[in-house]
C-alpha atoms as a PDB file:
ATOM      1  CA  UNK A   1     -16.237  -3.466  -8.553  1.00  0.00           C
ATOM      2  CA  UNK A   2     -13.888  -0.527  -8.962  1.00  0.00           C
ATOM      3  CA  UNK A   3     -15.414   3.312  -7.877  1.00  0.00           C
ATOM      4  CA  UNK A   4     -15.154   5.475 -10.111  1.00  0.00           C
ATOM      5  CA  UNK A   5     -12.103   7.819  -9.523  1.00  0.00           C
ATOM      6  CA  UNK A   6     -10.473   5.080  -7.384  1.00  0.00           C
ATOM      7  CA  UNK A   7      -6.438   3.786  -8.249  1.00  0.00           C
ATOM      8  CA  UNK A   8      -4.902   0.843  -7.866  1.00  0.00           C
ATOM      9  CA  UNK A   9      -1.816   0.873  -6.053  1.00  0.00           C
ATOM     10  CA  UNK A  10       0.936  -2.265  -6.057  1.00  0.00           C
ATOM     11  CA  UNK A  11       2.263  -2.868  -3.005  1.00  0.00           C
ATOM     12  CA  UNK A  12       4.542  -5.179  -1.614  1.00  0.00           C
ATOM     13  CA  UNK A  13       4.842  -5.951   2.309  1.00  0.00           C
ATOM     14  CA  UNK A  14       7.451  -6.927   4.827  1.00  0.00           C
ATOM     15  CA  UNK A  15       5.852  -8.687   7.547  1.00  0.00           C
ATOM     16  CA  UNK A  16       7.211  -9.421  10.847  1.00  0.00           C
ATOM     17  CA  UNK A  17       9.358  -6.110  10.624  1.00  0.00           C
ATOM     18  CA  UNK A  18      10.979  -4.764  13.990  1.00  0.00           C
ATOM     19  CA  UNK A  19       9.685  -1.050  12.638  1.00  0.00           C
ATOM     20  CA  UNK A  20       6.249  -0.417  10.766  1.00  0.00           C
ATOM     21  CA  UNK A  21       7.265   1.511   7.898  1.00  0.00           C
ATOM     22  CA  UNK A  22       5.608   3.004   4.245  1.00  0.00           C
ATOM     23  CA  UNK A  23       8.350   3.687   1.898  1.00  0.00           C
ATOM     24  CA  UNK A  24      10.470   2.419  -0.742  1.00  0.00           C
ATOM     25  CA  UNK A  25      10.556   1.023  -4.441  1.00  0.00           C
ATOM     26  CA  UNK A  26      10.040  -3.036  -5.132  1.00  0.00           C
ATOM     27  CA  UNK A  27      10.521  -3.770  -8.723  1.00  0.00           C
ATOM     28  CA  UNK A  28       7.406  -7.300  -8.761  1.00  0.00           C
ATOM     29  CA  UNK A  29       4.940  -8.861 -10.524  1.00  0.00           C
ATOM     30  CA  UNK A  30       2.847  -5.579 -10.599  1.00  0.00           C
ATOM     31  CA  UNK A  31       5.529  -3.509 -11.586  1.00  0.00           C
ATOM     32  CA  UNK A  32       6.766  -0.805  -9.503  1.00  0.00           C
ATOM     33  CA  UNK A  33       5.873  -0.940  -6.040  1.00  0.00           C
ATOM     34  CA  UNK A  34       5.259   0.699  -2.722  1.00  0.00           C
ATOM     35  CA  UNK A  35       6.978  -1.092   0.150  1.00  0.00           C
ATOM     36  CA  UNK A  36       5.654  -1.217   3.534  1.00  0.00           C
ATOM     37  CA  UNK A  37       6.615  -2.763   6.400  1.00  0.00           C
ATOM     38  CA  UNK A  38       4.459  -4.106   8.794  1.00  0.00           C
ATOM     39  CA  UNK A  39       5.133  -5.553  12.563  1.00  0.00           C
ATOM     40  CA  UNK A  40       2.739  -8.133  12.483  1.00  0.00           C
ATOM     41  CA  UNK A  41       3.620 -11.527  11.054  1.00  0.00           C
ATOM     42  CA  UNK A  42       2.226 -13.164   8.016  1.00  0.00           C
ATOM     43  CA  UNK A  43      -0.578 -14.966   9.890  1.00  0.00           C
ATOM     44  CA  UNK A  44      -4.654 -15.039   9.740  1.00  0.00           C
ATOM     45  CA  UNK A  45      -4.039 -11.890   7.383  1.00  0.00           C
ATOM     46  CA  UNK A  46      -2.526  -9.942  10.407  1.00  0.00           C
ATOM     47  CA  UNK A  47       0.059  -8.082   7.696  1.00  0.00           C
ATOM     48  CA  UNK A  48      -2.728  -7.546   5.416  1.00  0.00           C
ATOM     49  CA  UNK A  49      -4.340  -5.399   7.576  1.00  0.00           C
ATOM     50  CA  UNK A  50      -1.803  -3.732   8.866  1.00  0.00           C
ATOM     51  CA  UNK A  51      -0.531  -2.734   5.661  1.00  0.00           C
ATOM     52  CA  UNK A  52      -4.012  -2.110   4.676  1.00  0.00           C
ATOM     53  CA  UNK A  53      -4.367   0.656   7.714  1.00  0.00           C
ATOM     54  CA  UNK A  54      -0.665   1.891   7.280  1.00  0.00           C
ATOM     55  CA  UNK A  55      -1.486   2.783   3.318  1.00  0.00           C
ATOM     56  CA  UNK A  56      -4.413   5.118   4.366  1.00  0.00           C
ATOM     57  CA  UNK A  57      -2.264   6.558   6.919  1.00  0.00           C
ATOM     58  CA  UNK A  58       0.520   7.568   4.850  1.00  0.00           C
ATOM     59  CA  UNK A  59      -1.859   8.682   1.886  1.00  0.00           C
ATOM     60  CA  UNK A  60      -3.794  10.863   4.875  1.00  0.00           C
ATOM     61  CA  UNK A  61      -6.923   8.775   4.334  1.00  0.00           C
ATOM     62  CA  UNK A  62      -9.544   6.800   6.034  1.00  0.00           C
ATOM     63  CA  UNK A  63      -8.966   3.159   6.383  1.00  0.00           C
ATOM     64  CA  UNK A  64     -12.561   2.697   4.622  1.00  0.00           C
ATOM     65  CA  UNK A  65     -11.239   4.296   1.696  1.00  0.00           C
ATOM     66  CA  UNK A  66      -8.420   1.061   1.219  1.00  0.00           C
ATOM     67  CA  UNK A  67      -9.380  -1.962   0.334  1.00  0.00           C
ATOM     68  CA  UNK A  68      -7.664  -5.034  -0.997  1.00  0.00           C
ATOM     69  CA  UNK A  69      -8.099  -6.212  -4.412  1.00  0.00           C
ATOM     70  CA  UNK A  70      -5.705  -9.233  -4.924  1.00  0.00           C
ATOM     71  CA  UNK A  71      -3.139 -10.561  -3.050  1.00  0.00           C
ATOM     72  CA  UNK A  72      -4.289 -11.609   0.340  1.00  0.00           C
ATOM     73  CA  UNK A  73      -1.727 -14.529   0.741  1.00  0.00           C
ATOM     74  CA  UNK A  74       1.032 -13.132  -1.319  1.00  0.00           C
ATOM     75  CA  UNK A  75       3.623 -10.151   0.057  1.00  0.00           C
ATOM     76  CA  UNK A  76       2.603  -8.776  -3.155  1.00  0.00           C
ATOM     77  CA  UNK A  77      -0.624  -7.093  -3.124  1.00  0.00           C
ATOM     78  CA  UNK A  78      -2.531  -4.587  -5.414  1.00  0.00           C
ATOM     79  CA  UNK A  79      -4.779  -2.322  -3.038  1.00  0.00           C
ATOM     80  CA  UNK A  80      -7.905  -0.135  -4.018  1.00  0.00           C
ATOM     81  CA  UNK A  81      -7.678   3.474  -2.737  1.00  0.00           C
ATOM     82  CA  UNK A  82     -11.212   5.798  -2.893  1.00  0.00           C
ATOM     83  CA  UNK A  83     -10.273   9.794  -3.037  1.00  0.00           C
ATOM     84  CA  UNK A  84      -8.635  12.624  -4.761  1.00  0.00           C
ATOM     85  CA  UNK A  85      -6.289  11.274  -7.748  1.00  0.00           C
ATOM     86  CA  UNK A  86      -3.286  13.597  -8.525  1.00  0.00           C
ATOM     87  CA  UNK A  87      -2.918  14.231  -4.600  1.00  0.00           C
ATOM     88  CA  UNK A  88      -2.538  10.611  -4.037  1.00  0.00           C
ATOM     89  CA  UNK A  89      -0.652   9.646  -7.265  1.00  0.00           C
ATOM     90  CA  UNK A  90       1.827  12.596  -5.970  1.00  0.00           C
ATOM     91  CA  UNK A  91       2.023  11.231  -2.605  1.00  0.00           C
ATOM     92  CA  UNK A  92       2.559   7.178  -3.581  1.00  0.00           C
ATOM     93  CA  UNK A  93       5.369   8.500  -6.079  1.00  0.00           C
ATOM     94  CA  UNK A  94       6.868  10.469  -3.411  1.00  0.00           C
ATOM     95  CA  UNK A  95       6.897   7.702  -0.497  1.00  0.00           C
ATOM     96  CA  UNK A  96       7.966   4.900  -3.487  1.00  0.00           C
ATOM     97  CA  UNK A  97      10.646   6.876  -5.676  1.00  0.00           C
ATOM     98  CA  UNK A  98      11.509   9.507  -3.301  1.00  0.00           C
ATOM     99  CA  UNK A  99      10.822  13.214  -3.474  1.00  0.00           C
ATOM    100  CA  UNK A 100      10.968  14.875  -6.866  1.00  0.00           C
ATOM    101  CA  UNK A 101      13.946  17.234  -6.837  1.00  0.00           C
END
């Protein structure tokens, strides 16, 4: 069930990374997507939730307030994010395409 005022954001993660890291553009299946890089490995959903917690960080939220909506055994994932839209559309277009110049 989606909450009203919540976004969807694509994501796709790099487990097993040397570096945790939220930033970048991946062109997949969900179209344009946020990268993040994770140092746990792709194991008993270990990435998952790292990239999970890492996504609120970045977007200066609780980790409540993510959720996973598909993609828990793909590198491709679409997440749920509860709070304030054009702050967090701003701030997922900033850390995927860069800042707006």
């Amino acid at each position: 069930m989606t909450t009203p005022g919540a976004r969807t954001i694509a994501v796709r993660v790099k487990p097993g990374s040397a570096r945790a890291r939220v930033g970048g553009r991946f062109d997949g299946p969900h179209g344009p997507a946020l990268v993040i890089a994770v140092h746990p490995p792709a194991a008993d959903g270990r990435a998952t939730e790292a990239a999970r917690r890492a996504l609120a960080e970045a977007l200066r939220l609780r980790p409540a307030a993510v959720s996973l909506r598909t993609g828990a055994a793909s590198r491709d994932k679409l997440f749920q994010v509860d709070g304030d839209g054009p702050e967090i559309d701003a701030r997922v277009r900033d850390l995927r395409d860069g800042p707006v110049r």
